[in-house]
Each structure stands twice: as C-alpha cells, then as structure tokens.
N, C-alpha and C. Protein backbone atom coordinates (compact mmCIF):
# COMPACT_ATOMS: atom_id res chain seq x y z
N UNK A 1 0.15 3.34 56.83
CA UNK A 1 1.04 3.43 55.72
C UNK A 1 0.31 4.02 54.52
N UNK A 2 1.11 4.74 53.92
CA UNK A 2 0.09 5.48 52.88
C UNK A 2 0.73 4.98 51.14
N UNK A 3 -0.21 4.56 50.30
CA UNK A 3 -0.06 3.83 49.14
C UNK A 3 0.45 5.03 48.20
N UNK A 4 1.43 4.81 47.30
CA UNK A 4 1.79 5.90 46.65
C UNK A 4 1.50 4.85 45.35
N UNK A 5 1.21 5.79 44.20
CA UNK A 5 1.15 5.75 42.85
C UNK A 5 1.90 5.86 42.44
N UNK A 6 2.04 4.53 41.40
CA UNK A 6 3.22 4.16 40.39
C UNK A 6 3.15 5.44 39.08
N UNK A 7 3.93 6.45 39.28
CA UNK A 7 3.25 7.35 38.30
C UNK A 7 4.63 7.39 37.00
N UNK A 8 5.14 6.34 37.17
CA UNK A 8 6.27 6.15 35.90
C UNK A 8 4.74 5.19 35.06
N UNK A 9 4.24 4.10 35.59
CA UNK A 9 3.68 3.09 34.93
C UNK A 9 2.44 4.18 33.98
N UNK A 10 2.31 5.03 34.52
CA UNK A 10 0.87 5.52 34.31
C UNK A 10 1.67 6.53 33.08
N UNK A 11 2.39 6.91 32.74
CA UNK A 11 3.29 7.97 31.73
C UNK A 11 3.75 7.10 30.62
N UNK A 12 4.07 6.15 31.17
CA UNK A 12 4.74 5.20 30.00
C UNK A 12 3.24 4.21 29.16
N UNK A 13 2.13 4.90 29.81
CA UNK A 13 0.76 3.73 29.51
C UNK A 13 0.20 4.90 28.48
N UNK A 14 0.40 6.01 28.93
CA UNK A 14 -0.42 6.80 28.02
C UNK A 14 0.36 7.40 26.96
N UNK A 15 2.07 8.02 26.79
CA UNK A 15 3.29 7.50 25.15
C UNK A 15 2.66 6.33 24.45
N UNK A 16 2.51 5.41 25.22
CA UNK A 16 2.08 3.93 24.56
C UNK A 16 1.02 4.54 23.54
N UNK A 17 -0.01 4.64 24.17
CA UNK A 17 -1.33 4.63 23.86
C UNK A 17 -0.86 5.90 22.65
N UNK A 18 0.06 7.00 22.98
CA UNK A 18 -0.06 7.83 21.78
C UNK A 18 1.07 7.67 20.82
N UNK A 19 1.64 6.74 20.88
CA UNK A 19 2.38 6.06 19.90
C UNK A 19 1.65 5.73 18.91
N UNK A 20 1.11 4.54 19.53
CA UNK A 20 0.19 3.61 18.39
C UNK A 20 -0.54 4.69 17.65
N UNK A 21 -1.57 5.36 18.04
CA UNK A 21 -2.36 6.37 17.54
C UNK A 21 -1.59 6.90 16.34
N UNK A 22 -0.16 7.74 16.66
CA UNK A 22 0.56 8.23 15.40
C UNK A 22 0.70 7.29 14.38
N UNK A 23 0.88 6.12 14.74
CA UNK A 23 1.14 4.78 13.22
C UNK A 23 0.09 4.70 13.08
N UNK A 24 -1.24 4.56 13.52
CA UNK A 24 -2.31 4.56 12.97
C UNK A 24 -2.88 5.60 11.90
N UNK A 25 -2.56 6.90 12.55
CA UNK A 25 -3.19 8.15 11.30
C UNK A 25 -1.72 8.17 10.30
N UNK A 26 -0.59 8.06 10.64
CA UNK A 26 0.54 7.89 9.44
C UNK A 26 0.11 6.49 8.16
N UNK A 27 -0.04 5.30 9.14
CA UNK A 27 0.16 4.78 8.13
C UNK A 27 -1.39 4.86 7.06
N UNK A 28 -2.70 5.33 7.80
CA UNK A 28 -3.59 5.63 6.95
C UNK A 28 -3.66 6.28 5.78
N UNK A 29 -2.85 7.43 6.13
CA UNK A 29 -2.74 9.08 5.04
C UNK A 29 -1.87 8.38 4.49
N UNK A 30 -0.55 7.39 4.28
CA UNK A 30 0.51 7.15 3.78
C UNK A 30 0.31 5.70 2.68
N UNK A 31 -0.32 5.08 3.30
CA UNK A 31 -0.86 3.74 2.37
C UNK A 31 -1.82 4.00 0.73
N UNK A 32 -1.42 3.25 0.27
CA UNK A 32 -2.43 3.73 -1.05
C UNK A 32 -3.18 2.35 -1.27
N UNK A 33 -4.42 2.94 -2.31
CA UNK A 33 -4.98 2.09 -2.06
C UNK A 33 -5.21 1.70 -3.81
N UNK A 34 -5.65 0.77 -4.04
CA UNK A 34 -6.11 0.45 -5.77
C UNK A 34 -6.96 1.77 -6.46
N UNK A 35 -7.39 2.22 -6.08
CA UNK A 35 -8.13 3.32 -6.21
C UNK A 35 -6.68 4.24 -6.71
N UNK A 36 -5.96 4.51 -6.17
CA UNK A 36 -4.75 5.50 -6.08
C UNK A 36 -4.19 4.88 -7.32
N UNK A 37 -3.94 3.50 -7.33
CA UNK A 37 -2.76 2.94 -8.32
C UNK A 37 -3.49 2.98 -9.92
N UNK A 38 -5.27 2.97 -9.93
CA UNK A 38 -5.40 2.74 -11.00
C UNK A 38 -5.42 3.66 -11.80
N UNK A 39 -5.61 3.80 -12.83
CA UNK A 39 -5.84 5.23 -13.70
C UNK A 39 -6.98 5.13 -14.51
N UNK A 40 -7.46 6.05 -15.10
CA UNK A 40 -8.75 6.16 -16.04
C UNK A 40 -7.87 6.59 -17.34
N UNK A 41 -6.54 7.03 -17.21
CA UNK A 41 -6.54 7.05 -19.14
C UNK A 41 -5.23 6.49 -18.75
N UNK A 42 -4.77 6.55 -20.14
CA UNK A 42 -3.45 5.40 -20.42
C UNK A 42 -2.60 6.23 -21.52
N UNK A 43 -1.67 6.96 -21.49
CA UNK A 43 -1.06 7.25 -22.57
C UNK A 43 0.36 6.55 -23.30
N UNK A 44 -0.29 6.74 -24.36
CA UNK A 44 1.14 5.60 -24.97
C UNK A 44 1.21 6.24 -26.62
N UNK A 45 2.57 5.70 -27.03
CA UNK A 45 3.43 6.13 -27.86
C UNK A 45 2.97 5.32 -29.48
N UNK A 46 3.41 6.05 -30.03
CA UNK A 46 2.75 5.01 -31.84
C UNK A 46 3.80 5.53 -32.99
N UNK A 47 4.76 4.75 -33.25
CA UNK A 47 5.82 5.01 -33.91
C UNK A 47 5.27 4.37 -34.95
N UNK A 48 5.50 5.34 -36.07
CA UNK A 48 5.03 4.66 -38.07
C UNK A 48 6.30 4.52 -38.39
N UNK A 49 7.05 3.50 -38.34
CA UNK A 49 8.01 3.11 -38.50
C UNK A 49 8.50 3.59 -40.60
N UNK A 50 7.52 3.84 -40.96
CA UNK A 50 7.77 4.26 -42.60
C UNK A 50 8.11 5.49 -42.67
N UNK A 51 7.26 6.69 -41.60
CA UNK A 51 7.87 7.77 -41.96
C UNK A 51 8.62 8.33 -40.87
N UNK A 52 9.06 7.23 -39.64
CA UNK A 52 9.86 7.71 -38.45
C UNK A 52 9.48 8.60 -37.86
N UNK A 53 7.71 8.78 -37.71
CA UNK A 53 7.18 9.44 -36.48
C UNK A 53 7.00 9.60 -35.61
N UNK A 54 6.73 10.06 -34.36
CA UNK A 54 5.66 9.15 -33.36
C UNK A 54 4.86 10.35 -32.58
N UNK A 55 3.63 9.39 -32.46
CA UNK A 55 2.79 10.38 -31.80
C UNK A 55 2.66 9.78 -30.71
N UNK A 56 2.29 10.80 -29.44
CA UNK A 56 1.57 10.43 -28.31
C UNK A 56 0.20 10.85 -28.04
N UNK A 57 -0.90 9.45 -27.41
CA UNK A 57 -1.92 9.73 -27.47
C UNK A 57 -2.38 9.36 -26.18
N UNK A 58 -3.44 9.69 -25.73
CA UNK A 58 -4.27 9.45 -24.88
C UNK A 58 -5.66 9.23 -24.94
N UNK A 59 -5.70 7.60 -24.27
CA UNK A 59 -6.70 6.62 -23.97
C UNK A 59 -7.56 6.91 -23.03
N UNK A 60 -8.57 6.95 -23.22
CA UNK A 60 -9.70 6.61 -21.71
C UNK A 60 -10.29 5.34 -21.90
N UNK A 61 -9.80 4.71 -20.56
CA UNK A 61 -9.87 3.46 -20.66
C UNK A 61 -11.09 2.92 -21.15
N UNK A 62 -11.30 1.80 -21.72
CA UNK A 62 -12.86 1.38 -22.14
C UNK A 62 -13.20 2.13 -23.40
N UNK A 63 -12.37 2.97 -24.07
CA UNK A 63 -12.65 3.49 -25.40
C UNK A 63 -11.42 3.49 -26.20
N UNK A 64 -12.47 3.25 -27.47
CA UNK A 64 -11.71 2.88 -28.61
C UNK A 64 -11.38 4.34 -29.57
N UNK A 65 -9.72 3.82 -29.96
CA UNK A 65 -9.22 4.97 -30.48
C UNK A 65 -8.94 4.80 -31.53
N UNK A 66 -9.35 5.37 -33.00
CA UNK A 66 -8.84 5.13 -34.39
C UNK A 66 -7.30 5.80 -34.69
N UNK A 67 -5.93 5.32 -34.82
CA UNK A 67 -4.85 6.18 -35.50
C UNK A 67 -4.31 5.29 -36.81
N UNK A 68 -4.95 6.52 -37.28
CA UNK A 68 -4.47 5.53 -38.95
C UNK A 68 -5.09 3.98 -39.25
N UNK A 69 -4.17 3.34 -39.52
CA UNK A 69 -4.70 1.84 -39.79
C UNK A 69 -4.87 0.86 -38.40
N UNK A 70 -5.03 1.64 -37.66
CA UNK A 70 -5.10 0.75 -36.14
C UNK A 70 -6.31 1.19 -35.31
N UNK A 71 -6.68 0.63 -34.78
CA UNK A 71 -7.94 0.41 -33.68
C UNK A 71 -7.40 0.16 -31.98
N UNK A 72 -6.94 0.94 -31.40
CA UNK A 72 -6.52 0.82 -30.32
C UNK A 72 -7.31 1.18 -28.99
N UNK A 73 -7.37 0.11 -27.90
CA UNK A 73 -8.48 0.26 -27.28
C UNK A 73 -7.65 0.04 -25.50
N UNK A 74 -7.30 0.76 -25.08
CA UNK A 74 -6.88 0.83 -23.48
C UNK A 74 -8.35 -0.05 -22.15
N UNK A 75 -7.80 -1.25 -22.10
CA UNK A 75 -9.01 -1.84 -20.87
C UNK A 75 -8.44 -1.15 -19.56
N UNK A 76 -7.68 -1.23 -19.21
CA UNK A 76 -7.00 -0.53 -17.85
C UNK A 76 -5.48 -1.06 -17.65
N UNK A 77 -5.57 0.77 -16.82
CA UNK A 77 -3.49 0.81 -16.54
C UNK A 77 -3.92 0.65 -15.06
N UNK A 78 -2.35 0.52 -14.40
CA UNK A 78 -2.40 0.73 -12.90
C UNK A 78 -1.06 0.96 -12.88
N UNK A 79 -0.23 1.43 -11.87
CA UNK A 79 1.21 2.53 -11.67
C UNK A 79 1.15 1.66 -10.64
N UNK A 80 2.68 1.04 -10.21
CA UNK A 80 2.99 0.76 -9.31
C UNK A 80 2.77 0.79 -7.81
N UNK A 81 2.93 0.20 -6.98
CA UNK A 81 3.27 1.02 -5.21
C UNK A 81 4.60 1.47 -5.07
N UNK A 82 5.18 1.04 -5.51
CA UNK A 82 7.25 1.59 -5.79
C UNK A 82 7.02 2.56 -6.42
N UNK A 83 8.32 3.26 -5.53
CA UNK A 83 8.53 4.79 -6.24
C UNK A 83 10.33 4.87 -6.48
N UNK A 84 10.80 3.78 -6.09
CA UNK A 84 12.37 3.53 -6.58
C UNK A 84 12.28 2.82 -7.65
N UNK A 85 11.61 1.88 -8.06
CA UNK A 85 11.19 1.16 -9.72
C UNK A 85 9.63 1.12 -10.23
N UNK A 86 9.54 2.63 -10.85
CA UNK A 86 8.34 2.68 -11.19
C UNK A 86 8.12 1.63 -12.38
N UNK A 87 6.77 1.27 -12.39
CA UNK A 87 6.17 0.41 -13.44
C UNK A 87 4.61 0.64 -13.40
N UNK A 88 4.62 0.80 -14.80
CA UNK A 88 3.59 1.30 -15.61
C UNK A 88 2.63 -0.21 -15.89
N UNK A 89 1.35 -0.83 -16.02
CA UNK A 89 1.03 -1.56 -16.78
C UNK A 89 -0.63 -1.42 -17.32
N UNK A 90 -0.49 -1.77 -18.40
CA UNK A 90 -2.37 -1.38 -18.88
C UNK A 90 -2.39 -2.78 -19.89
N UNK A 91 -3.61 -2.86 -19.81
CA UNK A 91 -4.01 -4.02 -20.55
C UNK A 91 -4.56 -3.08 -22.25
N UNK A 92 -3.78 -4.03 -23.15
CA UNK A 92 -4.32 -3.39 -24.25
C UNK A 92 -4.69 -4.05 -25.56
N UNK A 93 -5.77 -3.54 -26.06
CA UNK A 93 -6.30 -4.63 -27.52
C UNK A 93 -5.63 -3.62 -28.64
N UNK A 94 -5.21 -3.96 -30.21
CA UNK A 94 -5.01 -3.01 -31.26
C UNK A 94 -5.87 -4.20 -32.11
N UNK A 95 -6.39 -3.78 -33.31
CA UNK A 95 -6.60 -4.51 -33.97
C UNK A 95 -5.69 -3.54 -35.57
N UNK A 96 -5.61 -4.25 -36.49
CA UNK A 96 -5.42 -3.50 -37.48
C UNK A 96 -6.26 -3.29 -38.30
N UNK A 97 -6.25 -2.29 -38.84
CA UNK A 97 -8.00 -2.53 -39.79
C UNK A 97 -7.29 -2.52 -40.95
N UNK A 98 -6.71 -2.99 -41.56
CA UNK A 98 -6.12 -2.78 -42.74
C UNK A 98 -6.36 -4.53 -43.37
N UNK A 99 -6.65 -4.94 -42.55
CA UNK A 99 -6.73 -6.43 -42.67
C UNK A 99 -8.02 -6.43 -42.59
N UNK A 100 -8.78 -7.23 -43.83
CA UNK A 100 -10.27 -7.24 -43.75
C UNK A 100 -11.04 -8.32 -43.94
N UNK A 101 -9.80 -9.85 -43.60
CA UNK A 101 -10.14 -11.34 -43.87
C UNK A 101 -10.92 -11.30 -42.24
N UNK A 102 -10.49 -10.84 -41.35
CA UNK A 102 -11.24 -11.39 -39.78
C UNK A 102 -11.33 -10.13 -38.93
N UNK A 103 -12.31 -9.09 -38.64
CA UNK A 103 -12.68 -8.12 -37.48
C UNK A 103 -12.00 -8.94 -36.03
N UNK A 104 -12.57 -10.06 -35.69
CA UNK A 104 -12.35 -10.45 -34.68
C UNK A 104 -11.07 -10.82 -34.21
N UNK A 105 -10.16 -10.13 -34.77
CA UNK A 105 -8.74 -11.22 -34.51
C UNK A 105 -7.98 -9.78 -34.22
N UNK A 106 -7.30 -9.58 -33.04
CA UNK A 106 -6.33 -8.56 -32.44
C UNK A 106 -5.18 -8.48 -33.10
N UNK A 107 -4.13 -7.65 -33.06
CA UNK A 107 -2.79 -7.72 -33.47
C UNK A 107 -2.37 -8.02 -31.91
N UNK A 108 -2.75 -7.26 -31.33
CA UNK A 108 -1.96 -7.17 -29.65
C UNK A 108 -3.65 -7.27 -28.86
N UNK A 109 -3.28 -7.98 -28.07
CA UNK A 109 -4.36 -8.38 -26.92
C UNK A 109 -3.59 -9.14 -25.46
N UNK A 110 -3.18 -7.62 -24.60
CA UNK A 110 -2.51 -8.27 -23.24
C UNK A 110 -2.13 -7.33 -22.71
N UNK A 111 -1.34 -7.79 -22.02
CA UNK A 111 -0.18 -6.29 -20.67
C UNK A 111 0.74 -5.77 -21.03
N UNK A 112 0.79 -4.51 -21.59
CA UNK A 112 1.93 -3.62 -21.67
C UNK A 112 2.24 -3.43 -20.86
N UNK A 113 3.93 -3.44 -20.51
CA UNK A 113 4.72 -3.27 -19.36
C UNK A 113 6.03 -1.81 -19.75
N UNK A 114 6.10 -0.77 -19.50
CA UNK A 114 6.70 0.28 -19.55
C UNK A 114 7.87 -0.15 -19.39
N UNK A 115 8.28 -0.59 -18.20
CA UNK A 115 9.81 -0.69 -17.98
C UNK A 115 10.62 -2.25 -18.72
N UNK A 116 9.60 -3.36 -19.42
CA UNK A 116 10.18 -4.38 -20.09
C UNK A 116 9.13 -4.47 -21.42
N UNK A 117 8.85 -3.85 -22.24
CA UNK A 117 8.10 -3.87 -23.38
C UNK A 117 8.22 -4.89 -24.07
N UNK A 118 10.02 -5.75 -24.22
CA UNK A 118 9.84 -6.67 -24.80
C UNK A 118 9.20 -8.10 -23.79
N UNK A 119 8.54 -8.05 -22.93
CA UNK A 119 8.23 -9.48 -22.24
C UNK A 119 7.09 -9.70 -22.93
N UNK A 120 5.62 -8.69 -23.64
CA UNK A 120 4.78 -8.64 -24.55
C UNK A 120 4.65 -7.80 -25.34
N UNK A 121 5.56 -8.21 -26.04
CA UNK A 121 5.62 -7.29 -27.70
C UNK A 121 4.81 -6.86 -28.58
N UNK A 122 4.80 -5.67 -29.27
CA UNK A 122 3.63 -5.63 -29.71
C UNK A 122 4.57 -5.66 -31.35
N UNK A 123 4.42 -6.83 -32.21
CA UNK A 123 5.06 -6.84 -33.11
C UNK A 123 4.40 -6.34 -34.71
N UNK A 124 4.36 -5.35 -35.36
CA UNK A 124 3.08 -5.21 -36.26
C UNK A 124 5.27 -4.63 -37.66
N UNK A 125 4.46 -4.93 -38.78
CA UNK A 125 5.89 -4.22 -39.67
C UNK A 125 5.15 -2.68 -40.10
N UNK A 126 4.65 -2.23 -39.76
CA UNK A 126 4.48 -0.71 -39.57
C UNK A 126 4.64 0.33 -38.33
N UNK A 127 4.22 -0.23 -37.82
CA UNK A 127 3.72 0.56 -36.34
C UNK A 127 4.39 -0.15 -35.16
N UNK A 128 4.90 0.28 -33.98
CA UNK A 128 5.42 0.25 -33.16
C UNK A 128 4.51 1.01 -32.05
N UNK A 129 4.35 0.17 -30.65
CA UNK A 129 3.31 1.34 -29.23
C UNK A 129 4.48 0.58 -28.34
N UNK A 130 4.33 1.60 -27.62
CA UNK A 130 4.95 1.11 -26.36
C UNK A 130 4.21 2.62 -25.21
N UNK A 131 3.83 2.01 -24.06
CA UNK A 131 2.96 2.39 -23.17
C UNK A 131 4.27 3.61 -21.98
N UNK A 132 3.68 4.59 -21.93
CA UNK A 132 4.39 6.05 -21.46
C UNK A 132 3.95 6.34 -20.17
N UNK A 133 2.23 6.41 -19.60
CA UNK A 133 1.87 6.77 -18.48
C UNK A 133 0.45 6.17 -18.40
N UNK A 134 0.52 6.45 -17.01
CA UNK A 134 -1.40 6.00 -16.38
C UNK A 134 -1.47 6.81 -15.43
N UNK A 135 -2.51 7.66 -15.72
CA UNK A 135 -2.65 8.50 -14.69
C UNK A 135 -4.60 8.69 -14.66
C-alpha cells in the first residue's frame, strides 16, 4: 500500500505561517511608538488681551522664552495615538515678570490640553495661551 501525503495540511501550514508574518511586519511599520508621539517644540498661541493680538510662537522644549511681560517655558508636548480625536498636550510653566514680590512663584505650572483648555486654565488679566501644536 503506498502512503500518500496530506498535501491540503501542508498548504494550509505554510498561508498560516505567512499570515502571521504579514501582521507581524504590518503591525510593526504601523504602531507608533513614544518616540513618534513626543515632540521637541511646542507651539502655542499668546493673546494681549489689551491690544487684541495674538502671536504664535515656538518652544523648544526645556527652553525658556521671554514675550513681553511673561517667561514662558515648554517642559514637553506629546500628540495623541488617535487620529479621529486629535489631542495635543505639553506641560507648561509661565511666570510673569511683571511681578517682582516672588521669582519663584508660576502664573501657570501644568498640562495644557488643546482640545479642553478650560480643564487647566491659564488665567492671567492680560494675556491669554492656549497650546496649537507639538511636533
């Protein structure tokens, strides 16, 4: 009697085998990683609420930026993994320098959030920021 080979088992073993392989290099190239989400500058908005301006500026993170009577200093943004509800967030210090009872004391020290600005407000009666991009 002569043994014949299962040669469905042996076709359906090696699709298998190159299945997986495709989710493996897809989901590699396709996944992001913290590296991807974070950014090195931070740009955000500065409304002088006296003469109804606003400028946009750009931060590199870890440096301090003088505009006008403010000291604004970007620690780090990061951009979402969603691309149906993007969200922006950077951690940010202002101090005002116009105030010369305490250096050490922030106006704003926390997380700017792009898409809910009011959850940490940045409340000053001149100036207005609200955070635009991280890239």
């Amino acid at each position: 009697m002569k043994l014949k080979r299962n040669i469905r088992v042996g076709n359906s073993n090696f699709f298998f085998k190159l299945i997986i392989l495709f989710f493996i290099f897809t989901s590699n190239s396709l996944s992001l990683t913290n590296k991807d989400l974070e950014g090195s500058t931070t740009q955000i908005k500065v409304l002088d609420k006296i003469s109804s301006k606003n400028v946009s500026l750009k931060l590199k993170n870890g440096e301090q930026f003088k505009f006008k009577d403010l000291l604004i200093k970007s620690i780090k943004c990061k951009n979402s993994e969603f691309d149906d509800d993007p969200e922006i967030t950077a951690y940010i210090q202002v101090k005002d320098l116009s105030i010369k009872s305490n250096d050490e004391v922030f106006v704003f020290n926390g997380w700017m959030f792009s898409s809910s600005p009011s959850i940490n407000p940045f409340d000053h009666p001149v100036y207005d920021v609200w955070l635009t991009s991280c890239y």
